[in-house]
Every structure is written in C-alpha cells, then in structure tokens.
C-alpha atoms as a PDB file:
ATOM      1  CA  UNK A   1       7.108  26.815 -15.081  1.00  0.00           C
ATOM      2  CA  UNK A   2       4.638  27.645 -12.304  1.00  0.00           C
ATOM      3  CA  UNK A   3       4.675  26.242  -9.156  1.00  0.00           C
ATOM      4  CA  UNK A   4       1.514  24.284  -9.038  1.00  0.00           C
ATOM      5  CA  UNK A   5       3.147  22.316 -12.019  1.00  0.00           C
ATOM      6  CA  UNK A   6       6.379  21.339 -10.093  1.00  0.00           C
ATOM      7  CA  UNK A   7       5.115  21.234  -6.527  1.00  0.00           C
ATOM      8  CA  UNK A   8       1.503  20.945  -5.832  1.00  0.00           C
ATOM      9  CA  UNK A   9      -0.577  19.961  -2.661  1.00  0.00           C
ATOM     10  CA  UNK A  10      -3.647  19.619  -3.794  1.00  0.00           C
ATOM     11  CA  UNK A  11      -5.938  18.469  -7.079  1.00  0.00           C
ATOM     12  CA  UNK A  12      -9.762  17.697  -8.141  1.00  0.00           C
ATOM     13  CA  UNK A  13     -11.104  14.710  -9.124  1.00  0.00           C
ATOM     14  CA  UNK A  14     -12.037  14.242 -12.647  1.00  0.00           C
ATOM     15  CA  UNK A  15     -12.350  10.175 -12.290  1.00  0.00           C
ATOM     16  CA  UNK A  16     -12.884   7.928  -9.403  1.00  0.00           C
ATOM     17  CA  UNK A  17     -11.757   4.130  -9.553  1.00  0.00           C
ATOM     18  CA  UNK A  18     -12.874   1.056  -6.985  1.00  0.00           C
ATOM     19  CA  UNK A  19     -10.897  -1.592  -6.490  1.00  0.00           C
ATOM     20  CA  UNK A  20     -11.386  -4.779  -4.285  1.00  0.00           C
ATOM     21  CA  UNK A  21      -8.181  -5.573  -3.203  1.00  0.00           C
ATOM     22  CA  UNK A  22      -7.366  -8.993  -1.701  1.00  0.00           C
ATOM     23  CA  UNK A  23      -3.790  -9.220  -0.625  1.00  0.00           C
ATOM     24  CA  UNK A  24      -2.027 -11.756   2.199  1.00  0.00           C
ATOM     25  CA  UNK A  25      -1.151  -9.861   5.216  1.00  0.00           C
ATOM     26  CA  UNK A  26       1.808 -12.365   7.261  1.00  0.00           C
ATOM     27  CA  UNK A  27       2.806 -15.459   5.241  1.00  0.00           C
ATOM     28  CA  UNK A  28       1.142 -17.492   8.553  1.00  0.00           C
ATOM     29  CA  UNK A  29      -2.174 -16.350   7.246  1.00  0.00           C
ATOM     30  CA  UNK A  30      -4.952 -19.305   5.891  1.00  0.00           C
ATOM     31  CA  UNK A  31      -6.696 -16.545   3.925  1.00  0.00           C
ATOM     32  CA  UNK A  32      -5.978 -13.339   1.685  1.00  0.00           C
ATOM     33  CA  UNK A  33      -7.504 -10.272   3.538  1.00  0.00           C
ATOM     34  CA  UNK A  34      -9.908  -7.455   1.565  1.00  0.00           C
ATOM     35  CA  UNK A  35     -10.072  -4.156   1.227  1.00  0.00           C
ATOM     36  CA  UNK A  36     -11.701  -1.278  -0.508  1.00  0.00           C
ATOM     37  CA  UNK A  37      -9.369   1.083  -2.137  1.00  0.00           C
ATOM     38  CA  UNK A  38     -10.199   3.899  -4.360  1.00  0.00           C
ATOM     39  CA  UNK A  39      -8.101   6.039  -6.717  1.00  0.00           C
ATOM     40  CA  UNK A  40      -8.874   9.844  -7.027  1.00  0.00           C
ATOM     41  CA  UNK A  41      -7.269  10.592 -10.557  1.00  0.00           C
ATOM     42  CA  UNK A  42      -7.156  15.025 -10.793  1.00  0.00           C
ATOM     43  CA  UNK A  43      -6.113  16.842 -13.342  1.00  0.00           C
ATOM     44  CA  UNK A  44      -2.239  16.387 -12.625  1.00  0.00           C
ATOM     45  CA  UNK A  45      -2.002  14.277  -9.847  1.00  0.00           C
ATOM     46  CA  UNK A  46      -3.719  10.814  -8.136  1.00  0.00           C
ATOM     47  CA  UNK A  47      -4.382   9.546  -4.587  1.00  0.00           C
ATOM     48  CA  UNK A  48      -4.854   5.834  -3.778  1.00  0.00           C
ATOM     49  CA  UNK A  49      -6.543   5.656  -0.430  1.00  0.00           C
ATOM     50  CA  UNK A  50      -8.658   2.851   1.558  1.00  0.00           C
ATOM     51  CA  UNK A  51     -12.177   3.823   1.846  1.00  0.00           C
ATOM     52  CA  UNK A  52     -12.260   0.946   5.127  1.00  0.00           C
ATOM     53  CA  UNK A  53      -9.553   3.233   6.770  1.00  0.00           C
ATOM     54  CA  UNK A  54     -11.390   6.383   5.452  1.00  0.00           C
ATOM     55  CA  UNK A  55     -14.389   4.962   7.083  1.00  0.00           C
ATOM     56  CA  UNK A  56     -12.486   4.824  10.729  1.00  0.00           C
ATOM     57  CA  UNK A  57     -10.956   7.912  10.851  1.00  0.00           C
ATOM     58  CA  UNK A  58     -14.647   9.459  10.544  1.00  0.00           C
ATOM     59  CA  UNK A  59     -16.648   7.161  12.387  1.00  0.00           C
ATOM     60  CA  UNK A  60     -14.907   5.967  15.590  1.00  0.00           C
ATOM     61  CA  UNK A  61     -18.273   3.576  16.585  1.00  0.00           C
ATOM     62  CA  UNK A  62     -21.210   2.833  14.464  1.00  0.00           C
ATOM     63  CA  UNK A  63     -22.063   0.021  12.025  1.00  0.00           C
ATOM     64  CA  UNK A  64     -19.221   0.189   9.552  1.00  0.00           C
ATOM     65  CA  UNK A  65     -20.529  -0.792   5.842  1.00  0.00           C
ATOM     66  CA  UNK A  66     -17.003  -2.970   5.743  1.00  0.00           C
ATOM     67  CA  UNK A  67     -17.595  -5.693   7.480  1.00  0.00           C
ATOM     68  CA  UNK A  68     -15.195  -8.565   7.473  1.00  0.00           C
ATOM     69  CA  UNK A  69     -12.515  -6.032   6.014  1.00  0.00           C
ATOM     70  CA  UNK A  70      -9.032  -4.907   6.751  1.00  0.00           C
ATOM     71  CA  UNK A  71      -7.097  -1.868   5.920  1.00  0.00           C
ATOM     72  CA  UNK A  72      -3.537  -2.019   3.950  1.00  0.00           C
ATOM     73  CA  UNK A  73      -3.129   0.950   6.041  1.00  0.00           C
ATOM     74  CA  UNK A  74      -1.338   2.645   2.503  1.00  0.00           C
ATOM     75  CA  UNK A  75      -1.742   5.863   1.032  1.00  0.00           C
ATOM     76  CA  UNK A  76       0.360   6.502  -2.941  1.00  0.00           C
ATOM     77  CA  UNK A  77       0.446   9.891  -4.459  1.00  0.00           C
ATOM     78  CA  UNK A  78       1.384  10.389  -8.068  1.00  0.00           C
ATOM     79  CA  UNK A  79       2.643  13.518  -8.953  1.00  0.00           C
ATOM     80  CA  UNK A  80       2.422  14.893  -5.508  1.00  0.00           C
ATOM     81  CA  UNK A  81       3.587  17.213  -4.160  1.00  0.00           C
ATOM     82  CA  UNK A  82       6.310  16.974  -7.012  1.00  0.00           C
ATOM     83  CA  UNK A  83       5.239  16.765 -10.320  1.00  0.00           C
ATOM     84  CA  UNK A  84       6.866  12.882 -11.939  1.00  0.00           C
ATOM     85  CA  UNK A  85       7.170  11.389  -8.282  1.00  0.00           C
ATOM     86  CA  UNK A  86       5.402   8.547  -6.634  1.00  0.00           C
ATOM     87  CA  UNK A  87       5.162   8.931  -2.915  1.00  0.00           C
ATOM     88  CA  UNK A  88       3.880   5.663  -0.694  1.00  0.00           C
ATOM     89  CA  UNK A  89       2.971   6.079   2.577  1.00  0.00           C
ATOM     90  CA  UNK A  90       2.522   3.558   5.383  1.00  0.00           C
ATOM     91  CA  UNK A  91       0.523   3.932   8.528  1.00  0.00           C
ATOM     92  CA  UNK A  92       0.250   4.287  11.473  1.00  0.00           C
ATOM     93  CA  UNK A  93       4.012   5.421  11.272  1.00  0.00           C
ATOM     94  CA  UNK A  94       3.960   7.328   8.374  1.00  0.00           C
ATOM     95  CA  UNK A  95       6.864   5.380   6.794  1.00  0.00           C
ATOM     96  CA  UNK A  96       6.919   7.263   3.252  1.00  0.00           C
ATOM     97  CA  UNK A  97       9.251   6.470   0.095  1.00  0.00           C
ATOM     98  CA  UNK A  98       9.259   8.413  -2.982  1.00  0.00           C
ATOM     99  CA  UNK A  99      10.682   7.062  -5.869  1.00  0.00           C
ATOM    100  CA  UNK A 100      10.665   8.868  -9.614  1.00  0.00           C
ATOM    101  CA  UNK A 101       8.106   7.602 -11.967  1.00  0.00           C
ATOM    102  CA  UNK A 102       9.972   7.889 -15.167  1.00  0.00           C
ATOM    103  CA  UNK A 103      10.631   4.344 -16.678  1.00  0.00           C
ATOM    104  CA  UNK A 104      10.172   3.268 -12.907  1.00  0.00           C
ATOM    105  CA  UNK A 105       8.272  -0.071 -14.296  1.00  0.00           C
ATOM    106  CA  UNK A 106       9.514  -1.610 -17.637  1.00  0.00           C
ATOM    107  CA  UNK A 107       6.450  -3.285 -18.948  1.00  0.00           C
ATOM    108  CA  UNK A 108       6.623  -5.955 -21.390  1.00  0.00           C
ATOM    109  CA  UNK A 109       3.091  -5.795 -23.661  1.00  0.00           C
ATOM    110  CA  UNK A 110       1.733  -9.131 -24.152  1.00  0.00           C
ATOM    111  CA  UNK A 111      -1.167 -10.712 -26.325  1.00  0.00           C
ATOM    112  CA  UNK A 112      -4.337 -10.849 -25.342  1.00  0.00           C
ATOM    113  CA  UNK A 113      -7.573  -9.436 -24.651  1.00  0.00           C
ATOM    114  CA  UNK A 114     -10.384  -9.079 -21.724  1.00  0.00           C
ATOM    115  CA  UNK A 115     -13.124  -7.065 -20.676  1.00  0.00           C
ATOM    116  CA  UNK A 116     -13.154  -5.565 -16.865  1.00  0.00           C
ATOM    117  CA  UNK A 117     -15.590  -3.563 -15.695  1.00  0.00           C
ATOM    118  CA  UNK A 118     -17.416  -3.386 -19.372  1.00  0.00           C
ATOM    119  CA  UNK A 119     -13.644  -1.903 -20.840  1.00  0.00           C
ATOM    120  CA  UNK A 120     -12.071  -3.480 -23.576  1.00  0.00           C
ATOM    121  CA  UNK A 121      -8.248  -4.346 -22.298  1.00  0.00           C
ATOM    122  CA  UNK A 122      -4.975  -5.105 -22.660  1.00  0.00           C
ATOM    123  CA  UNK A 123      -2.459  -7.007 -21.356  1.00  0.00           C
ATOM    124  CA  UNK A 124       1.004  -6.456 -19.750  1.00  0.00           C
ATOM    125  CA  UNK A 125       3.454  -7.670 -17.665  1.00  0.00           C
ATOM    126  CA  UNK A 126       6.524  -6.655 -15.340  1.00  0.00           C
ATOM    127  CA  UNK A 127       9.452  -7.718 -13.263  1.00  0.00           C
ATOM    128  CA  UNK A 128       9.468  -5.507 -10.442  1.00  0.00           C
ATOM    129  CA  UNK A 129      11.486  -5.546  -7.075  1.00  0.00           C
ATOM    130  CA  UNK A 130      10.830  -9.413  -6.197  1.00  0.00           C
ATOM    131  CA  UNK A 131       8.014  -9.697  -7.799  1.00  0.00           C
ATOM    132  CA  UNK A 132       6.190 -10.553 -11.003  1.00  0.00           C
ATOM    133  CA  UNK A 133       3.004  -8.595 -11.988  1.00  0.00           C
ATOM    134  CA  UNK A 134       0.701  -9.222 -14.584  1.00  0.00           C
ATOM    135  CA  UNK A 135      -1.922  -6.539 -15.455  1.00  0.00           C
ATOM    136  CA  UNK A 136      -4.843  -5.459 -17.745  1.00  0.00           C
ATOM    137  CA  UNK A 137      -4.999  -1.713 -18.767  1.00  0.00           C
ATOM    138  CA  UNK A 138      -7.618   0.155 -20.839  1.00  0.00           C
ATOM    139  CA  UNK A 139      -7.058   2.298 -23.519  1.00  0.00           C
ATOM    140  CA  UNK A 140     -10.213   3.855 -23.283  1.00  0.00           C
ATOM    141  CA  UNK A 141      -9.128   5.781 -20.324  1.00  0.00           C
ATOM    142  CA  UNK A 142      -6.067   7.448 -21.346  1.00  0.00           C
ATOM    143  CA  UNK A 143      -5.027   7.750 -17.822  1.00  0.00           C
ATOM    144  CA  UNK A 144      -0.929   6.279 -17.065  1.00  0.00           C
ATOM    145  CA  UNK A 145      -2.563   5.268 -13.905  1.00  0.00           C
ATOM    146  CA  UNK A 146      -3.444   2.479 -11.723  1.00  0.00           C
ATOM    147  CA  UNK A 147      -3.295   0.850  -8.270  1.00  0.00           C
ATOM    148  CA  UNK A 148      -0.759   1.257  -6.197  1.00  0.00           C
ATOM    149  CA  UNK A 149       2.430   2.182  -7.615  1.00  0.00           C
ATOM    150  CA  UNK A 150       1.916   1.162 -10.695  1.00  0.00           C
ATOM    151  CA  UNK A 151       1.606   3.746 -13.930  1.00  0.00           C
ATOM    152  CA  UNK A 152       3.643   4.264 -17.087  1.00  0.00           C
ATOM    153  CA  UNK A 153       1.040   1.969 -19.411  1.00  0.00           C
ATOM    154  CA  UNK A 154      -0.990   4.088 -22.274  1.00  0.00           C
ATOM    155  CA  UNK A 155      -3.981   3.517 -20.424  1.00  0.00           C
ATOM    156  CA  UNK A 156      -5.639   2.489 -16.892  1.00  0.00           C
ATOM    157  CA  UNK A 157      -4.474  -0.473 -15.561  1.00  0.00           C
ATOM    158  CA  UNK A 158      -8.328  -2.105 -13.923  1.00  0.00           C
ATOM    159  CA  UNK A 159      -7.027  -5.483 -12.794  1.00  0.00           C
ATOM    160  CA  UNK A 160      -3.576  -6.899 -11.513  1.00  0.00           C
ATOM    161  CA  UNK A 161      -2.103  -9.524  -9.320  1.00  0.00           C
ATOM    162  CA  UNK A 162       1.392 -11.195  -9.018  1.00  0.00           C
ATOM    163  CA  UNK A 163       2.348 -14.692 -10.111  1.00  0.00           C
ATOM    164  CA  UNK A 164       1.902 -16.008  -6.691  1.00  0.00           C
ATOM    165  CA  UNK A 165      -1.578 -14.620  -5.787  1.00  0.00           C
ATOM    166  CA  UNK A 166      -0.554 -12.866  -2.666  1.00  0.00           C
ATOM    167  CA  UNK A 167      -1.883  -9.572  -4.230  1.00  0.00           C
ATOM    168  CA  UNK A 168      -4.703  -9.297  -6.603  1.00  0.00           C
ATOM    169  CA  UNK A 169      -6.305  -5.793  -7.741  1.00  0.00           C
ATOM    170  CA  UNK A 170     -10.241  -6.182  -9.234  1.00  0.00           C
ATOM    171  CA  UNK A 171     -11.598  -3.066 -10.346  1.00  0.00           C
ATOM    172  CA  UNK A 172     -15.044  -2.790  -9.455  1.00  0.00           C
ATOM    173  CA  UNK A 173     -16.567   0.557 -10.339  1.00  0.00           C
ATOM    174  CA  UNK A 174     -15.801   3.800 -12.203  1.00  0.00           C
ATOM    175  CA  UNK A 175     -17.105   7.157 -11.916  1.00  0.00           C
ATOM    176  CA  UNK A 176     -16.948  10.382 -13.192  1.00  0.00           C
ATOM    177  CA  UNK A 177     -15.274  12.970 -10.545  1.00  0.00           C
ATOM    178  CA  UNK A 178     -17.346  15.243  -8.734  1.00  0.00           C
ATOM    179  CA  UNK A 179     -14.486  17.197  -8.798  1.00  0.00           C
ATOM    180  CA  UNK A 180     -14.131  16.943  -4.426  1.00  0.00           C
ATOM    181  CA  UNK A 181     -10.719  17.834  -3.868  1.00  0.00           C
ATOM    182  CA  UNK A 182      -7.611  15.797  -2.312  1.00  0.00           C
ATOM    183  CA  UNK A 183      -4.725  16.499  -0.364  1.00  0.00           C
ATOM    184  CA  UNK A 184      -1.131  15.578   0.284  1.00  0.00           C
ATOM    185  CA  UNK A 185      -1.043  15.122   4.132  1.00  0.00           C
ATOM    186  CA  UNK A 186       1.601  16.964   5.835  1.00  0.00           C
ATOM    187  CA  UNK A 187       2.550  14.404   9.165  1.00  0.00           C
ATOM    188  CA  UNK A 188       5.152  15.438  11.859  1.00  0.00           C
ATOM    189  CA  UNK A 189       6.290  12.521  11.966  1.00  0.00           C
ATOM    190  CA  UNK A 190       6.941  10.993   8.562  1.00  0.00           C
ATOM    191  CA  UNK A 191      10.306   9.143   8.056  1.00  0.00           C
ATOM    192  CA  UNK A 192      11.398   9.439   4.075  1.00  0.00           C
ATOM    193  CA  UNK A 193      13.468   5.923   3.572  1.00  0.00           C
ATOM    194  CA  UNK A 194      14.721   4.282   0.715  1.00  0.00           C
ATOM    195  CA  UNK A 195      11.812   1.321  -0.566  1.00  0.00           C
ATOM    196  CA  UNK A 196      14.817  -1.132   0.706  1.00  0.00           C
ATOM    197  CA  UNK A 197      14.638   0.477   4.616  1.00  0.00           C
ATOM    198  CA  UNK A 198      10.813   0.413   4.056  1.00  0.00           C
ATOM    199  CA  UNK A 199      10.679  -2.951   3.751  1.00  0.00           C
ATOM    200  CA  UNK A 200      13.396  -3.908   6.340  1.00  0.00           C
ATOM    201  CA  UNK A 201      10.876  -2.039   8.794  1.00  0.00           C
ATOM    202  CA  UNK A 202       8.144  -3.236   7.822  1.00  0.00           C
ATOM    203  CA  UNK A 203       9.383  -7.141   8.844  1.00  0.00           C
ATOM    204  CA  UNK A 204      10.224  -5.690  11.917  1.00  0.00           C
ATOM    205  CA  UNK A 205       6.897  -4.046  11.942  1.00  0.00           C
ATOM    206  CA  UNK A 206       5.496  -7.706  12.038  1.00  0.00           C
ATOM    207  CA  UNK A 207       7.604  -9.803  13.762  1.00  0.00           C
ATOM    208  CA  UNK A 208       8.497  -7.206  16.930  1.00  0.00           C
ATOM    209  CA  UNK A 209       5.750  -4.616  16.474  1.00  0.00           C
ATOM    210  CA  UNK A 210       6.660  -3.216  20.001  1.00  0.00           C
ATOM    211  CA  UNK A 211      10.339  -2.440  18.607  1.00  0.00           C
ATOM    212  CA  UNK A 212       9.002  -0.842  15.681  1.00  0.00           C
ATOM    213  CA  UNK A 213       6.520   1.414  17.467  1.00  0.00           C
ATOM    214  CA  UNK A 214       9.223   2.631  19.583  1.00  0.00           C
ATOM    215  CA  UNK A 215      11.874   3.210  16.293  1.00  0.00           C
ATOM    216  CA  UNK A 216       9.231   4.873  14.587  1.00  0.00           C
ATOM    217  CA  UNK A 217       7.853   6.634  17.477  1.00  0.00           C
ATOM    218  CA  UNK A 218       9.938   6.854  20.370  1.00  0.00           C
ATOM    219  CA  UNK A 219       7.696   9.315  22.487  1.00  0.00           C
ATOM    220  CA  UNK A 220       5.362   6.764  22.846  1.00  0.00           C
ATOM    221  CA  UNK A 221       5.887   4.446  25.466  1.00  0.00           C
ATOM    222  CA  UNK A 222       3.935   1.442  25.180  1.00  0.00           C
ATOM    223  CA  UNK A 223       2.594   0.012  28.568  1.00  0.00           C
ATOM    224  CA  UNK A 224       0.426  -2.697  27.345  1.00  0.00           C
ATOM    225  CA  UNK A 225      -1.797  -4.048  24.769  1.00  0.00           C
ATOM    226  CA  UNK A 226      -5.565  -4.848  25.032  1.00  0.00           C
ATOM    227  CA  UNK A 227      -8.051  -6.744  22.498  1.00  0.00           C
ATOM    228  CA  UNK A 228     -11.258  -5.737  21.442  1.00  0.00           C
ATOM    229  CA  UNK A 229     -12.817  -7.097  24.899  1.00  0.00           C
ATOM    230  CA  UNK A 230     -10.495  -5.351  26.971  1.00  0.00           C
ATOM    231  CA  UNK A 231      -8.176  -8.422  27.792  1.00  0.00           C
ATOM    232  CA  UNK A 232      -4.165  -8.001  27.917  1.00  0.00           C
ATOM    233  CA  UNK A 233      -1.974  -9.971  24.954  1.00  0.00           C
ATOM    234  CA  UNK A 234       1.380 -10.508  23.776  1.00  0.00           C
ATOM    235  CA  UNK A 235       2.414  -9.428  20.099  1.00  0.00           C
ATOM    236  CA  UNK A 236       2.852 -12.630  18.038  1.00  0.00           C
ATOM    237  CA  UNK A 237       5.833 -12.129  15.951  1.00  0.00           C
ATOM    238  CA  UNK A 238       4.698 -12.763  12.245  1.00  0.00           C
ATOM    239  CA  UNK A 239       5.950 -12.614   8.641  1.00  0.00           C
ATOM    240  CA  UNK A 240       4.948 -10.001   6.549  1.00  0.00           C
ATOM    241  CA  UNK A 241       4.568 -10.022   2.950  1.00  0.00           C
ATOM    242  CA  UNK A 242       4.878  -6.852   1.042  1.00  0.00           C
ATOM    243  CA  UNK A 243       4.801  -5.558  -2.153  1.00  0.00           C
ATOM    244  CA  UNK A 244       8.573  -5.055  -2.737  1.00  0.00           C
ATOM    245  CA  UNK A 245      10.894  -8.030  -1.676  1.00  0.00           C
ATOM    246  CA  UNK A 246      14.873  -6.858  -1.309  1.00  0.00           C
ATOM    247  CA  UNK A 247      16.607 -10.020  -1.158  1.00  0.00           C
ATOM    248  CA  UNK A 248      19.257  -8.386   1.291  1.00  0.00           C
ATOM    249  CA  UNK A 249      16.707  -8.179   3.760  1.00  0.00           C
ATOM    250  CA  UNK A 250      15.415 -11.815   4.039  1.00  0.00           C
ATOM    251  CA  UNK A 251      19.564 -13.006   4.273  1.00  0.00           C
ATOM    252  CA  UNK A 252      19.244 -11.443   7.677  1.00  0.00           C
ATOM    253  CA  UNK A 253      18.475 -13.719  10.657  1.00  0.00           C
ATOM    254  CA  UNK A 254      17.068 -12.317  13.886  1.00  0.00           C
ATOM    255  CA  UNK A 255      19.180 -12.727  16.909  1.00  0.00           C
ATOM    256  CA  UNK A 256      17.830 -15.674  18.628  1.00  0.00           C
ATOM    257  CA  UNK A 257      16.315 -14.845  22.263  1.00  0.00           C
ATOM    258  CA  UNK A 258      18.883 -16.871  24.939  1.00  0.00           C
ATOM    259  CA  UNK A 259      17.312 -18.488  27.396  1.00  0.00           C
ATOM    260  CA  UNK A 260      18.181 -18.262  31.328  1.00  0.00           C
ATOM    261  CA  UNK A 261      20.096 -21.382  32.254  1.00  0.00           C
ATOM    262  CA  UNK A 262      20.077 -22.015  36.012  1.00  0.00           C
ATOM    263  CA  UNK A 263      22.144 -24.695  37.409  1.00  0.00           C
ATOM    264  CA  UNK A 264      21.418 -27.458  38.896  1.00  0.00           C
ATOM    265  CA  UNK A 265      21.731 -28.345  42.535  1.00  0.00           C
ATOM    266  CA  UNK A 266      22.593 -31.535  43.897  1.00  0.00           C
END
C-alpha cells in the first residue's frame, strides 16, 4: 500500500455539489439560519466547506454575494488525511473529531421516489446520535457521499433533514470538477475530542462563549467585545443545537450564579 492511499493531504476535484443549508443555530432562535456549503468530491477523498466563510477569509470588506447568510463555521473531510475516516472540524477553535466511516450510519432503505436537482432518487433513513435523518440519494452518481457526515449509501445523498426540521440539506447545483485541488488544513491549535466532548463544548460554546474562548484558547485574553458599530456588549448565554445530541450532556445543570446578599441595617 502506498502512502497517498492510507494518509493523504491533498485531492482534485472530479465533482462539485451546492447545497443550501438551513439549520437552527440556539433553540431561542424565531428562524432557521442559511448557508452555502459545497462538497469537493476527489478521486479518494471529499471536503465539505462553506462558500459564505470561504467568502470572508478572502474578502475582509466588499459587497459579499451572501447577504442575509451565516456560516456553520464547519469543515468534514472524508478520507482525509486517513484513508476510511471522517474528520469534522469546528471553527474558530478548531474543535476536530474523527470518527471511522465503516458502518458509522446504519441506514434503513425505504420506499419511495423523487427527483432533486433533475436526479432520479431514493430514499433512506437513519437513527443517528439523537437524531433522526431522513435522506434522498442518487444512484446516478455512484459517489458514498453527501453532506456533512453522512456517506455509506450506494449513491449521493442531494437532500436531507431531521424529523424535527432543525437541519435541512437542499442540493442546489452540480458540476463537473475542474479538477482545483483541496487541502487538509494543518492548525496549531486543533483539539482532537471524542463527538461526546465536542458537543459538551460546544453548549458551553453558546451559553458562556467567554469560558470557551479561554478553554480552547487560553493565550487569548479577551478584554471586551464590540458590535458591528463599535459599541461594547455582554455575551447572551444561549442554547445551541447541534447535529449530535449525547443525552449525558443535557442531564448536566450549570451551576447557578449566587447572588451578593447584603444585610440589612436598621
């Protein structure tokens, strides 16, 4: 076996695949956010990447084409840098799990047919980590390969969404690669957890972001923070919703914050 085929940093793009992703950010939210993500399927290997967030790190001012959108801040690599792994990583931190894709989803195949994006498909579903997923995959692109995580179906899975809406995947375009190539990132800084951890930091990411800066990033020391307009604000703790619920983690209560008594005078 050659190296490239166990351990591999790089790839070229054979197909491209849009998807508009809507997906609810804290559990206060009124409204799913959007974003733009794109998968880069190579030859051996995939990156899913947001073309919002893509957008920022090149263009720092300027009329951005995304108007309106947010990134999921989320980069997944299949099959890099090792060869049957699945590595998610989560910015601005670079919190990064890796799990094995063999039988990682067991997907029950279900009757029915629909068209997306002009492709006959399929339908499946699958109980995974909290959540229910139902999907529809193409066998005319023989690709194991989708958003996200998800992979392991005998074809390209172009729409998906769980049973409570909070994440829905609409593929919206599909190109032939110009065969650009893509990269695993190597970050200083990345912190390899366990999906469980992941998701245990990323409530704290949302609730007590300040906390969770200075875990993740403890050279930092944050002074203050400042909107758009320049004015000072307070983090408002929130509930995050993500894509892998651990029960264990949502039996924890916070420690409540004790308030100062001071006594009375007479």
């Amino acid at each position: 076996m050659t190296a490239v085929n166990s351990y591999g940093q790089s790839d070229s793009t054979r197909l491209q695949v849009t998807y508009d992703v809507r997906y609810l950010n804290y559990e206060e939210d009124d409204s799913l956010s959007r974003d733009i993500m794109r998968l880069d399927i190579g030859t051996y290997a995939s990156r899913y990447y947001s073309l919002v967030m893509e957008w920022y790190k090149k263009n720092a001012k300027g009329h951005a084409p995304y108007t309106g959108m947010r990134s999921h801040h989320e980069d997944v690599f299949k099959n890099m840098p090792i060869i049957g792994q699945i590595t998610f990583i989560h910015m601005p931190y670079w919190l990064t799990t890796q799990d094995s894709a063999d039988n990682l989803f067991n997907w029950q195949l279900m009757e029915g047919d629909s068209i997306v994006c002009e492709y006959p498909c399929k339908k499946a579903a699958v109980d995974y980590r909290g959540r229910t997923w139902m999907v529809w995959y193409t066998l005319s692109l023989p690709y194991s390969d989708g958003p996200w995580k998800f992979c392991g179906l005998p074809g390209l899975i172009l729409h998906a969404k769980d049973s409570e809406n909070k994440f829905i995947f609409d593929c919206v375009g599909i190109e032939k690669g110009d065969g650009h190539p893509f990269f695993y990132p190597t970050y200083k800084n990345k912190r390899v957890v366990t999906p469980e951890r992941a998701e245990e930091l990323l409530i704290m990411e949302a609730d007590d972001n300040d906390n969770y800066a200075q875990l993740m990033f403890p050279q930092v020391k944050i002074v203050s923070r400042h909107d758009a307009n320049g004015r000072p604000y307070k983090w408002q703790p929130k509930s995050a919703v993500t894509y892998e619920v651990f029960p264990q983690n949502h039996k924890k209560k916070l420690p409540s914050k004790k308030t100062k008594r001071t006594k009375k005078t007479t």
